[in-house]
C-alpha atoms as a PDB file:
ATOM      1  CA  UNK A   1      -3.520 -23.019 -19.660  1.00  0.00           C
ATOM      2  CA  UNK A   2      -4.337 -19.731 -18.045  1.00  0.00           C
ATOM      3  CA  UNK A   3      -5.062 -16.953 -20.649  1.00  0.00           C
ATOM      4  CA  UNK A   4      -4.936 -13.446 -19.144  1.00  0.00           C
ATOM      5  CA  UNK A   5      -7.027 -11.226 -21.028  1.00  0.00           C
ATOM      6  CA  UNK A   6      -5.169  -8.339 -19.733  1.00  0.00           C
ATOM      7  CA  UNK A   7      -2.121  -8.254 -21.033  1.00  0.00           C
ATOM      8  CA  UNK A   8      -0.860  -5.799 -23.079  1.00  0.00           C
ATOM      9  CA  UNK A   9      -4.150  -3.613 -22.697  1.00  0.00           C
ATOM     10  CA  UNK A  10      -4.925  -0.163 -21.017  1.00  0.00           C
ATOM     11  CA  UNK A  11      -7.444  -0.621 -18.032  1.00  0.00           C
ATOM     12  CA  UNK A  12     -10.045   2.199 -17.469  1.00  0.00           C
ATOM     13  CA  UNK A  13     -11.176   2.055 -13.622  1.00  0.00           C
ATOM     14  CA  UNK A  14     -14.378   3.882 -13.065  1.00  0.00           C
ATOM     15  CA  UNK A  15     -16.534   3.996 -10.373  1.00  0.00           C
ATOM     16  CA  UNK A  16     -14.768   5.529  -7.529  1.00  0.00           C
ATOM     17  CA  UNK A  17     -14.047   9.140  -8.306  1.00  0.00           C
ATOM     18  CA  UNK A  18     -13.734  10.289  -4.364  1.00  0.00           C
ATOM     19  CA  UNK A  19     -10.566   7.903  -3.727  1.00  0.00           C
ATOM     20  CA  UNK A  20      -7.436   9.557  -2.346  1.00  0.00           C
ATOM     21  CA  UNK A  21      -4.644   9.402  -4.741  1.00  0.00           C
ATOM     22  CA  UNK A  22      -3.005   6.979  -2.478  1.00  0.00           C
ATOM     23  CA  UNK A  23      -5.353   5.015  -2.825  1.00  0.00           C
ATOM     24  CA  UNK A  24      -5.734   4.677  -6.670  1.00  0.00           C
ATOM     25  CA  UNK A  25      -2.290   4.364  -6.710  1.00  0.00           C
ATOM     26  CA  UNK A  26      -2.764   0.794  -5.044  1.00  0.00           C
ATOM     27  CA  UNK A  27      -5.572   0.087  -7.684  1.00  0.00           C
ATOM     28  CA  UNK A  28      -3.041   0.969 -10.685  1.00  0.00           C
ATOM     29  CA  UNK A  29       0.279  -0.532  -9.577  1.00  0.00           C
ATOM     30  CA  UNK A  30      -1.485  -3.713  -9.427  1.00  0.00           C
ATOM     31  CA  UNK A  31      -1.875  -3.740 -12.799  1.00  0.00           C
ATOM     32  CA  UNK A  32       1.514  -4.083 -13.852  1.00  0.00           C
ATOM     33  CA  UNK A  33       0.956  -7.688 -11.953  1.00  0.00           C
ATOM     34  CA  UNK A  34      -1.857  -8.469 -14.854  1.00  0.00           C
ATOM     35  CA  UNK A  35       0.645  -7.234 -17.846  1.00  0.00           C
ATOM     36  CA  UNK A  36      -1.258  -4.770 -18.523  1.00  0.00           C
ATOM     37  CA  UNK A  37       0.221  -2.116 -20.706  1.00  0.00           C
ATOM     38  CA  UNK A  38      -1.644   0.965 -18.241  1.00  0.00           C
ATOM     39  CA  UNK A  39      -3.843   1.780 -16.379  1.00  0.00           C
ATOM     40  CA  UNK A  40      -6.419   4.830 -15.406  1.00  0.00           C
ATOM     41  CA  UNK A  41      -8.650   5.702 -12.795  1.00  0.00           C
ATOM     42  CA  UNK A  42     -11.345   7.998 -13.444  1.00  0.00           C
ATOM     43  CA  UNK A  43     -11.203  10.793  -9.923  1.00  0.00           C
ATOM     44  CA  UNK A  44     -12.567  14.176  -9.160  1.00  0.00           C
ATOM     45  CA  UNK A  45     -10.503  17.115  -9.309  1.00  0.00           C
ATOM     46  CA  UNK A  46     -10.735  17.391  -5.482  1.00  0.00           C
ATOM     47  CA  UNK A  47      -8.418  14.678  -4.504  1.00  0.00           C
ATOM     48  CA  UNK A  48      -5.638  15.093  -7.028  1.00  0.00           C
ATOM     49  CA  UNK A  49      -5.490  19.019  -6.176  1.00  0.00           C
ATOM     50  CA  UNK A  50      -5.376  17.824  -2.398  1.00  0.00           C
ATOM     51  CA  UNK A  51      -2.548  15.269  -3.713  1.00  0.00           C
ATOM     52  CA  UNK A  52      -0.787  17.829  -5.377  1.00  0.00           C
ATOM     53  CA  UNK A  53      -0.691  20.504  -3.128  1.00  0.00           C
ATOM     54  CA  UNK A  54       0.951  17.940  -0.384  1.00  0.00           C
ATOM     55  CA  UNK A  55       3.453  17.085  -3.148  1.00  0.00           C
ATOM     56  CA  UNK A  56       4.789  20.880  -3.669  1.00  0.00           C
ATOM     57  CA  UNK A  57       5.144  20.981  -0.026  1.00  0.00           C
ATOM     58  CA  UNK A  58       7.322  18.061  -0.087  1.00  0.00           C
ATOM     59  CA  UNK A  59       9.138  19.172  -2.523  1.00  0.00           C
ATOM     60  CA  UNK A  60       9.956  22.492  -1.456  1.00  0.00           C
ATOM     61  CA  UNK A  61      10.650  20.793   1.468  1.00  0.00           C
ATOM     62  CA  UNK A  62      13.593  18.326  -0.444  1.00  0.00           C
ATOM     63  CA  UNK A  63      14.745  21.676  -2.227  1.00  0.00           C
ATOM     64  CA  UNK A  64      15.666  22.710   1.556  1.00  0.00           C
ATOM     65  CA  UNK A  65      17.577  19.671   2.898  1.00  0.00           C
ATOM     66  CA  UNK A  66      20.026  19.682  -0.425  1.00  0.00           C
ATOM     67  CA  UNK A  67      17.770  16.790  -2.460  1.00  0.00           C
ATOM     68  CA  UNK A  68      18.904  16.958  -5.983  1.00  0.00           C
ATOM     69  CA  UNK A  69      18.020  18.554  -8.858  1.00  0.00           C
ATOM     70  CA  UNK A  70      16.334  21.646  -7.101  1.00  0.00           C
ATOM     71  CA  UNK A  71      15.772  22.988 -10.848  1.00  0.00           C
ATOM     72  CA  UNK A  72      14.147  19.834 -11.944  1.00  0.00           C
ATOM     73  CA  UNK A  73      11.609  20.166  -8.428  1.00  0.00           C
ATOM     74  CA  UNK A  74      11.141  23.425  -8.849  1.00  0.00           C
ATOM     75  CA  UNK A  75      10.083  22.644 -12.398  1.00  0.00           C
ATOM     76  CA  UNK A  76       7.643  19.992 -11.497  1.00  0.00           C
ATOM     77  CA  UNK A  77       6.339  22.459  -8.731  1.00  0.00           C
ATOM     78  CA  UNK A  78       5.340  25.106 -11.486  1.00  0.00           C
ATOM     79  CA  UNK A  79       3.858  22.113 -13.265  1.00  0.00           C
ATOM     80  CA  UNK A  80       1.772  21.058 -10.320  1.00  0.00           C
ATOM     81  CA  UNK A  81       1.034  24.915  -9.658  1.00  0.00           C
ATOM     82  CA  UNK A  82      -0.138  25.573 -13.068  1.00  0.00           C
ATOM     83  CA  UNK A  83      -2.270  22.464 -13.237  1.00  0.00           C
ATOM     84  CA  UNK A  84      -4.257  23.246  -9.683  1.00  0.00           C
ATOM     85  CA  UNK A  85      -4.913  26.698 -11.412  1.00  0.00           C
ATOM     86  CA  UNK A  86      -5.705  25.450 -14.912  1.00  0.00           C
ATOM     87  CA  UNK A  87      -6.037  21.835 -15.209  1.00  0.00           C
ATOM     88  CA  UNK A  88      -8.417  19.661 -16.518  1.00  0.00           C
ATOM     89  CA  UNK A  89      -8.689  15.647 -16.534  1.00  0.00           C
ATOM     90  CA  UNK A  90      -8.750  13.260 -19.163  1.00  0.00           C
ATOM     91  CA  UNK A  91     -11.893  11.387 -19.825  1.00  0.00           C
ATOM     92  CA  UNK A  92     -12.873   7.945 -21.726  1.00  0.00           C
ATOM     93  CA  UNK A  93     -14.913   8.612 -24.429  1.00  0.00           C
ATOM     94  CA  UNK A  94     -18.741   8.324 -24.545  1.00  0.00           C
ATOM     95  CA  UNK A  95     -19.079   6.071 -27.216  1.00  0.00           C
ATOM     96  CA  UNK A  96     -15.479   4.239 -26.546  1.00  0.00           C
ATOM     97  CA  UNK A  97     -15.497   0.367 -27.397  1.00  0.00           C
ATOM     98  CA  UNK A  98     -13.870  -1.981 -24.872  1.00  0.00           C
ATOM     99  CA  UNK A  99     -12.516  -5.597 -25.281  1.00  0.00           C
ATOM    100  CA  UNK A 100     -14.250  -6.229 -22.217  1.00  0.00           C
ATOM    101  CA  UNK A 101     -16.202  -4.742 -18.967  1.00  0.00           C
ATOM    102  CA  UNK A 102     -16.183  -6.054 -15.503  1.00  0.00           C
ATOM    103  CA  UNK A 103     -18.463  -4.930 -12.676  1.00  0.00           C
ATOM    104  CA  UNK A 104     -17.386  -5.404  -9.624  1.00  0.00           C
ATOM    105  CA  UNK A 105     -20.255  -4.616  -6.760  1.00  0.00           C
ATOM    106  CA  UNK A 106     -17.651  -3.673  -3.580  1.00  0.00           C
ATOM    107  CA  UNK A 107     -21.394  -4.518  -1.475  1.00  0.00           C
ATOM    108  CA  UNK A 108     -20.670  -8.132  -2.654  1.00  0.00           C
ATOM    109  CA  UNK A 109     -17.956  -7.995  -0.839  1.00  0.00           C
ATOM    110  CA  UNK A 110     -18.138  -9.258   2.850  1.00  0.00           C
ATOM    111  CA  UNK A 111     -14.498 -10.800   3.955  1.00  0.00           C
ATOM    112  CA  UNK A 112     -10.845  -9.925   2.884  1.00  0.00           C
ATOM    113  CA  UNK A 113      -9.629 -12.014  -0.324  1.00  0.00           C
ATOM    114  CA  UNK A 114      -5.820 -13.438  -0.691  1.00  0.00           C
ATOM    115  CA  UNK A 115      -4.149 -14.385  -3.148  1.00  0.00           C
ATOM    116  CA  UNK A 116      -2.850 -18.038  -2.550  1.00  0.00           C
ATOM    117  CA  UNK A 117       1.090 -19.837  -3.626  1.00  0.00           C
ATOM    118  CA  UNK A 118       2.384 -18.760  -5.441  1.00  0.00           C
ATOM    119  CA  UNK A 119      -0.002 -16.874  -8.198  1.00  0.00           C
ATOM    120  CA  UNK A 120      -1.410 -13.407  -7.793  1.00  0.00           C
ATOM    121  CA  UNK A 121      -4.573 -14.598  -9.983  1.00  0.00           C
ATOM    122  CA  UNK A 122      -4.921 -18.091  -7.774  1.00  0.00           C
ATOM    123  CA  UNK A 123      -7.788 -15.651  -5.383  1.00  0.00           C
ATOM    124  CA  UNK A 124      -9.722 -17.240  -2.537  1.00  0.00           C
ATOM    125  CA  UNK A 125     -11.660 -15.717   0.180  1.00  0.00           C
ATOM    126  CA  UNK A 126     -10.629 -15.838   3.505  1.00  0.00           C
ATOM    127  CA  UNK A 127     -12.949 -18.149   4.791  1.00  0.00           C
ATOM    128  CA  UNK A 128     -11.661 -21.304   1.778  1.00  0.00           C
ATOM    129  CA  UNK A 129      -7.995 -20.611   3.479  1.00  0.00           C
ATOM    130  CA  UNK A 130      -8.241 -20.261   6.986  1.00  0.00           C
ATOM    131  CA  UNK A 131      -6.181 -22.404   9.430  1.00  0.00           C
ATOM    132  CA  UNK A 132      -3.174 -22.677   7.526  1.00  0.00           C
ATOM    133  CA  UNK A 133       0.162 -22.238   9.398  1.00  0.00           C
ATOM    134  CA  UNK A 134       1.990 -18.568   8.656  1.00  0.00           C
ATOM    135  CA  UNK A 135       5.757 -18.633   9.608  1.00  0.00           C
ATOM    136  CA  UNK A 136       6.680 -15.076   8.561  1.00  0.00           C
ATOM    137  CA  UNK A 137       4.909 -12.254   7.612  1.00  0.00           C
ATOM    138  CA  UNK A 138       6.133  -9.079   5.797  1.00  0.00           C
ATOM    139  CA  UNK A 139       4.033  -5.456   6.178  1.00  0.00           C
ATOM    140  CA  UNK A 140       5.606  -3.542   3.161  1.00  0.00           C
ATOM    141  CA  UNK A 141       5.838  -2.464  -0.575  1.00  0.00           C
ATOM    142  CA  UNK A 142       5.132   0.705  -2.658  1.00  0.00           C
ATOM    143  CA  UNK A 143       1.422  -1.152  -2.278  1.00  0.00           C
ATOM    144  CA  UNK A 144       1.669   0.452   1.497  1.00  0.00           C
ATOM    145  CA  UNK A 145       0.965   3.604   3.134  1.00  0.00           C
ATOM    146  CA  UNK A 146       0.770   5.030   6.459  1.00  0.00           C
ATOM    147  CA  UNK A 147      -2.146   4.039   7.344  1.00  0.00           C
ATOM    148  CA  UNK A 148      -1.448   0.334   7.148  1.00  0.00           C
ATOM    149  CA  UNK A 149       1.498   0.327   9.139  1.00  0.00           C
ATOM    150  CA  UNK A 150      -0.672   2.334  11.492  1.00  0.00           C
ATOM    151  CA  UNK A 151      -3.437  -0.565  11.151  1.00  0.00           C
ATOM    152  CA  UNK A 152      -0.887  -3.030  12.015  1.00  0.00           C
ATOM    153  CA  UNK A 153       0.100  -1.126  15.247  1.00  0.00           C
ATOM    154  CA  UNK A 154      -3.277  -0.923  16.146  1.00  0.00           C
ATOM    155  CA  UNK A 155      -3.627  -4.553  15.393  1.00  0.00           C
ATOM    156  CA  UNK A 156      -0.463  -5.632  17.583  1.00  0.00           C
ATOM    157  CA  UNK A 157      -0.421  -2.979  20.315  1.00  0.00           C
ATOM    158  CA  UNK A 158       0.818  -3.966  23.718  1.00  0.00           C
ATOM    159  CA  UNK A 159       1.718  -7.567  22.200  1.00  0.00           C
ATOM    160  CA  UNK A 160       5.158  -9.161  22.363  1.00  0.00           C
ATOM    161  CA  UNK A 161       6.776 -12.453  21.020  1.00  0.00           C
ATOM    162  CA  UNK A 162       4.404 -13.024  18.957  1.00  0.00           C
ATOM    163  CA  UNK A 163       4.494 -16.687  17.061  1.00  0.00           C
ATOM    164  CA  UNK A 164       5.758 -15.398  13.661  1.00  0.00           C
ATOM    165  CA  UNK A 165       8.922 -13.973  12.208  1.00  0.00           C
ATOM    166  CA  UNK A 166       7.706 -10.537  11.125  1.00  0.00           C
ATOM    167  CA  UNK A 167       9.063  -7.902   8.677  1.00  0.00           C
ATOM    168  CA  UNK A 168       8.037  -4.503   8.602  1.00  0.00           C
ATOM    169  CA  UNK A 169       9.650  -2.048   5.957  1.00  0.00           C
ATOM    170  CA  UNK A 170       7.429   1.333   4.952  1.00  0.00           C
ATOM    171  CA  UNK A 171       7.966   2.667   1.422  1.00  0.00           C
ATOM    172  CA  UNK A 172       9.471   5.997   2.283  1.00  0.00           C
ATOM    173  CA  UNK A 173      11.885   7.680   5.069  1.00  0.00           C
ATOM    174  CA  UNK A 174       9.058  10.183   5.374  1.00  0.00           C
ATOM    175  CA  UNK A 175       6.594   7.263   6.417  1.00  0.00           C
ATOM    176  CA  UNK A 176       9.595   5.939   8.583  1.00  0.00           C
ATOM    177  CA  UNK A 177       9.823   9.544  10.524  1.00  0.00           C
ATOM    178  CA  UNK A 178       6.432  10.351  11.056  1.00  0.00           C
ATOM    179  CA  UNK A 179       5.274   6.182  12.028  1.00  0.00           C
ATOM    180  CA  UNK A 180       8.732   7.015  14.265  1.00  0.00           C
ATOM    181  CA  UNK A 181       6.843   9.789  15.673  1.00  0.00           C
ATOM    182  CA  UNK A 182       3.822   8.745  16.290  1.00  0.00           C
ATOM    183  CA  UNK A 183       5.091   5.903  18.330  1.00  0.00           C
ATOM    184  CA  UNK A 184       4.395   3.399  16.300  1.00  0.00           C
ATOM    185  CA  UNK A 185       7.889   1.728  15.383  1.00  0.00           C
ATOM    186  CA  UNK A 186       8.360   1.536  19.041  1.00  0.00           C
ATOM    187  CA  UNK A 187       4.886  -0.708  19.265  1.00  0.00           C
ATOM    188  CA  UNK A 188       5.968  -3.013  16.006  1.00  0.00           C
ATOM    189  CA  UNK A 189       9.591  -3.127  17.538  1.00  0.00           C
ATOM    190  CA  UNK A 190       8.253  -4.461  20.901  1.00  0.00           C
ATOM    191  CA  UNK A 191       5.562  -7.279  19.334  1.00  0.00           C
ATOM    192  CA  UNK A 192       9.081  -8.323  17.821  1.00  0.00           C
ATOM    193  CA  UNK A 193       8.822  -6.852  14.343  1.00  0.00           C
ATOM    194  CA  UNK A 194      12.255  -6.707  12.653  1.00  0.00           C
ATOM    195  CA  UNK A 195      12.167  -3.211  11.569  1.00  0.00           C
ATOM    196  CA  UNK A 196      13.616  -2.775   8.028  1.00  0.00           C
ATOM    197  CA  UNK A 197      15.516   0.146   6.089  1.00  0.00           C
ATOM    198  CA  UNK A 198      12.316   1.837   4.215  1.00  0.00           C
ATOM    199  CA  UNK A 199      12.077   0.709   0.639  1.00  0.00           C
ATOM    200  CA  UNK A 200      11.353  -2.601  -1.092  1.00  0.00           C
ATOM    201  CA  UNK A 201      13.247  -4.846   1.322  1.00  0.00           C
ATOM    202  CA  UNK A 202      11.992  -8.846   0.988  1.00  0.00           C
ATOM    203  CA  UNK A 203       9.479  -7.708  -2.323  1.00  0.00           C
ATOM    204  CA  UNK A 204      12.793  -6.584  -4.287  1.00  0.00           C
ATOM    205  CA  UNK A 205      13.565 -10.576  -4.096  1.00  0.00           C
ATOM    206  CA  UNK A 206      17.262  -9.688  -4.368  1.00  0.00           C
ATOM    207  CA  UNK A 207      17.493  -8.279  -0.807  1.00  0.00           C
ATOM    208  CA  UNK A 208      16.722 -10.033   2.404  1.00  0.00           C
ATOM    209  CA  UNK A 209      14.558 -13.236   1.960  1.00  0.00           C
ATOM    210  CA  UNK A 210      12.501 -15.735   3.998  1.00  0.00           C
ATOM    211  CA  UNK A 211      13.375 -18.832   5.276  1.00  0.00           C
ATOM    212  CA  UNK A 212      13.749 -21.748   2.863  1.00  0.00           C
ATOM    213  CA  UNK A 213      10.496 -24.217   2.829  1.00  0.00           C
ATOM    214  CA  UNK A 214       7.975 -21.022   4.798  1.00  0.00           C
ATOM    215  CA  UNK A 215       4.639 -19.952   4.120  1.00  0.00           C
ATOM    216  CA  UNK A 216       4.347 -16.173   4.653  1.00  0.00           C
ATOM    217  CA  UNK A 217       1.044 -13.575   4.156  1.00  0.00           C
ATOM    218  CA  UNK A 218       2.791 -10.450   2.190  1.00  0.00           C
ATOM    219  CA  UNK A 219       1.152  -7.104   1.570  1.00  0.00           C
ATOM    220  CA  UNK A 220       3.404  -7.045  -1.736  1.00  0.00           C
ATOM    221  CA  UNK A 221       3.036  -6.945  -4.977  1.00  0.00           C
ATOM    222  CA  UNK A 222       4.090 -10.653  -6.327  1.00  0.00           C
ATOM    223  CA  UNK A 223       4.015 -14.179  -4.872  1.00  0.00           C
ATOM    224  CA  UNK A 224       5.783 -15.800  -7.527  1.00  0.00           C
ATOM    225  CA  UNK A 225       7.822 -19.170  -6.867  1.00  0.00           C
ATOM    226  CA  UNK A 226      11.192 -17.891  -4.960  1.00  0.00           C
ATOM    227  CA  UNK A 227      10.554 -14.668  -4.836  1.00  0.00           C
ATOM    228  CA  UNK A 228      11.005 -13.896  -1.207  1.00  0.00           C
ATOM    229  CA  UNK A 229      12.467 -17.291  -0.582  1.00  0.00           C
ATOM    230  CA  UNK A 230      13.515 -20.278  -2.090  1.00  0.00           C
ATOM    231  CA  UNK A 231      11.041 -23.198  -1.935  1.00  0.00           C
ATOM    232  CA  UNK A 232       8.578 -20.607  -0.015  1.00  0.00           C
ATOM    233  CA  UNK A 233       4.596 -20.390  -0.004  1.00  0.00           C
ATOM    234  CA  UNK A 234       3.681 -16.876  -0.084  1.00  0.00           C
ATOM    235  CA  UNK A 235      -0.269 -15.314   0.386  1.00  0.00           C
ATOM    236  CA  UNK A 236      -0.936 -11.672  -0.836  1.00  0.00           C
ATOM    237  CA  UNK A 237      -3.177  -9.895   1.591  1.00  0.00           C
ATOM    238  CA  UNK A 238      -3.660  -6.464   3.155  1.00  0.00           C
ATOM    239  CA  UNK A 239      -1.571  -4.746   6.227  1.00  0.00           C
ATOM    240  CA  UNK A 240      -4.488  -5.739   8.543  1.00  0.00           C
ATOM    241  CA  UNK A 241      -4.563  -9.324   7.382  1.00  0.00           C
ATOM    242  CA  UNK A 242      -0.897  -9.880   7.629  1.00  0.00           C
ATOM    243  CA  UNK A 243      -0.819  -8.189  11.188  1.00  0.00           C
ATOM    244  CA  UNK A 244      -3.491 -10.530  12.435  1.00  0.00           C
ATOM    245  CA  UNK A 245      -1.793 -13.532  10.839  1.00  0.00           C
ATOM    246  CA  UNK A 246       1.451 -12.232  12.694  1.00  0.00           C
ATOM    247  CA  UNK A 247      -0.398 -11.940  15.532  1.00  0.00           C
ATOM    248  CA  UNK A 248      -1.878 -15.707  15.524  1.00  0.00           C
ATOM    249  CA  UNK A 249       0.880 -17.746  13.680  1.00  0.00           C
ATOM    250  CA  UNK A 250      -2.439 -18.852  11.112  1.00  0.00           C
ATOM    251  CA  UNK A 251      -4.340 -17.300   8.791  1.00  0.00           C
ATOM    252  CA  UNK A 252      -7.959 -16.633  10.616  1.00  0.00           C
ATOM    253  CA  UNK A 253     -10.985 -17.468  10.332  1.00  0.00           C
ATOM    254  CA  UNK A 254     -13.061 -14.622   9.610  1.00  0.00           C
ATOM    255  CA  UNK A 255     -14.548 -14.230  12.839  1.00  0.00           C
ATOM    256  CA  UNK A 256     -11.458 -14.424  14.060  1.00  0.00           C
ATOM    257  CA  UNK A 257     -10.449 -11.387  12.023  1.00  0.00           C
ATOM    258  CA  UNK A 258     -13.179  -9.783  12.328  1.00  0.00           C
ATOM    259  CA  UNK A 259     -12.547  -9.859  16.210  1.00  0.00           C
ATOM    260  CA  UNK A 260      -8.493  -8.320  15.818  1.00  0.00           C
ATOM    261  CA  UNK A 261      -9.630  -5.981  13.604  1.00  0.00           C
ATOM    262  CA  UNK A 262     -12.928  -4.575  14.100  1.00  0.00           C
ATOM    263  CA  UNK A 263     -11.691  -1.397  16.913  1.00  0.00           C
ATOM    264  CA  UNK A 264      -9.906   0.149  13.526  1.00  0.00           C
ATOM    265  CA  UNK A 265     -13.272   0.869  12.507  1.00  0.00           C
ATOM    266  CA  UNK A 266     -13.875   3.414  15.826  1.00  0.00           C
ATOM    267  CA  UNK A 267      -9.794   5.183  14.661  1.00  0.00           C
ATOM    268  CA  UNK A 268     -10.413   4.924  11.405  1.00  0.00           C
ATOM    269  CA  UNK A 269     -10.006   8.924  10.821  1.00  0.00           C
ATOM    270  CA  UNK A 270      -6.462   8.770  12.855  1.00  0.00           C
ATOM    271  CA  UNK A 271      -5.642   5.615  12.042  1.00  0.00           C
ATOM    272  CA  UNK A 272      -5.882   5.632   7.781  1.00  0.00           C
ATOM    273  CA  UNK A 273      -5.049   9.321   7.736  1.00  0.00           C
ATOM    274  CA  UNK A 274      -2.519  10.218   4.490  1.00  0.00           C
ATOM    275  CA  UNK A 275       0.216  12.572   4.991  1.00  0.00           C
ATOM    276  CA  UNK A 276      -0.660  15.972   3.848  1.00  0.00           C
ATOM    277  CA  UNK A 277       2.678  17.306   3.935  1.00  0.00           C
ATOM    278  CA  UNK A 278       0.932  21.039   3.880  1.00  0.00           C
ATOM    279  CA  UNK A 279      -0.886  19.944   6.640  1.00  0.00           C
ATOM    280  CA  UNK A 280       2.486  18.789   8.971  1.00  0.00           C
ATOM    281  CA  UNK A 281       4.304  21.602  10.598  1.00  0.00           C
ATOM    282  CA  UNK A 282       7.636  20.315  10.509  1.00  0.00           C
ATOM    283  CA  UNK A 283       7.388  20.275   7.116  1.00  0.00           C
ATOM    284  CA  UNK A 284       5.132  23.538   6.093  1.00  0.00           C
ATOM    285  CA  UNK A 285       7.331  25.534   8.065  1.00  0.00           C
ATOM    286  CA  UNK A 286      10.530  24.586   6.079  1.00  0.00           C
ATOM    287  CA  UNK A 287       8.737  24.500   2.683  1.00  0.00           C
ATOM    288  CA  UNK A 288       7.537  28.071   3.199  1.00  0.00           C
ATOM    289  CA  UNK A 289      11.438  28.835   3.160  1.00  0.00           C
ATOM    290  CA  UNK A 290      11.488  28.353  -0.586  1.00  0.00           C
ATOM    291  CA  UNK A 291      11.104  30.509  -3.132  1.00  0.00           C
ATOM    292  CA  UNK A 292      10.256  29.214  -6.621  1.00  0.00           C
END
């Protein structure tokens, strides 16, 4: 049977120190799916300051529009405050024995890889499961952020009825407002996206599900046997992925993604950019209202 090495252990990621927070977010929420007891990832200073200071912004920003327990944010905000002035990061030790290492060379890496029904750890490239039919597709998860539901606008802009039943649910209101905003919920609404409440939606498995007997592409977390649906065949993939497979009622080929996809590359600085809360008027402006 399968034996997962990880289980129970702490995973040390090293290697990409300039990610945004956001980003290693994605990296170490996924390893709850191998059992794994935690997880770090080695980063500069630079991007968890940046992190931070959008977090105090946000914050202050709650304190204003009555989110409870201002004492407990404004605690957390000194925290954060004292940490951008003094802080320091934690560090695996030079001479630190591990039960195993894994090199991964991201070069080696020339097409998107799924994860096939129903098994995270059952992963294919794109190119060993292309053609198969896609009934539904769902564009959410705390494994999202703006910028994929972004991607996926991009992806589907200026289509309508497309072939698949798809789901689209961002993590957060703030997401929800600013995607709003930007126009994009208007684009996803007209390609025939059902638009869902932000939050987990179809990955909490106890909400909405798919239809009985469907194969979907999910940007969750988990694929496990009835977890969105009963009897269902679910792929893991990214935001682009699933808005391509939404787009075609199949999974592509990867020229075929390639094709959808490759004008992100051009908006990539608009279209993957993180919200900076100190960086968004709407939001500065009210924070600066706060005193802590």
């Amino acid at each position: 049977g399968k034996k997962n090495i990880f289980s129970g252990r702490i995973l040390e990621i090293e290697g990409l120190p300039d990610l945004k927070v956001e980003q290693a977010f994605e990296l170490s929420d996924a390893a709850a799916e191998r059992s794994a007891a935690a997880c770090a990832i080695a980063l500069n200073k630079e991007p968890i300051v940046e992190y931070m200071r959008s977090n105090i912004t946000l914050m202050k920003w709650m304190i204003a529009n009555g989110y409870q327990d201002p004492r407990t944010l404004k605690r957390r905000i000194k925290a954060m405050e004292d940490w951008i002035a003094n802080g320091t990061l934690l560090a695996g030790d030079a001479d630190a024995e591990y039960a195993a290492v894994i090199e991964i060379d991201l070069a080696d890496v020339k097409e998107p890889i799924v994860a096939c029904p129903n098994d995270p750890d059952d992963v294919k490239l794109l190119s060993e499961v292309a053609g198969d039919k896609i009934d539904e597709v769902f564009i959410g998860s705390c494994m999202t952020n703006i910028g994929h539901f972004r991607a996926a606008g991009k992806v589907l802009e200026g289509k309508s009825d497309i072939p698949t039943r798809l789901w689209v649910a961002p993590p957060t209101k703030m997401d929800a407002m600013i995607l709003n905003e930007e126009g994009y919920y208007s684009v996803l609404g007209k390609s025939g996206a059902r638009m869902e409440m932000p939050g987990c939606s179809l990955c909490m498995g106890n909400q909405a599900q798919i239809r009985k007997g469907s194969t979907a592409m999910s940007t969750s977390t988990r694929n496990f046997p009835n977890r969105l649906g009963i009897d269902t065949r679910v792929y893991l993939g990214s935001a682009e992925l699933a808005a391509v497979c939404a787009l075609m009622g199949k999974i592509p080929s990867v020229s075929e993604y390639m094709a959808q996809v490759e004008a992100l590359g051009a908006k990539a600085g608009e279209v993957y950019r993180y919200m900076n809360f100190d960086q968004i008027a709407e939001f500065r402006e009210v924070a600066d209202t706060v005193e802590v």
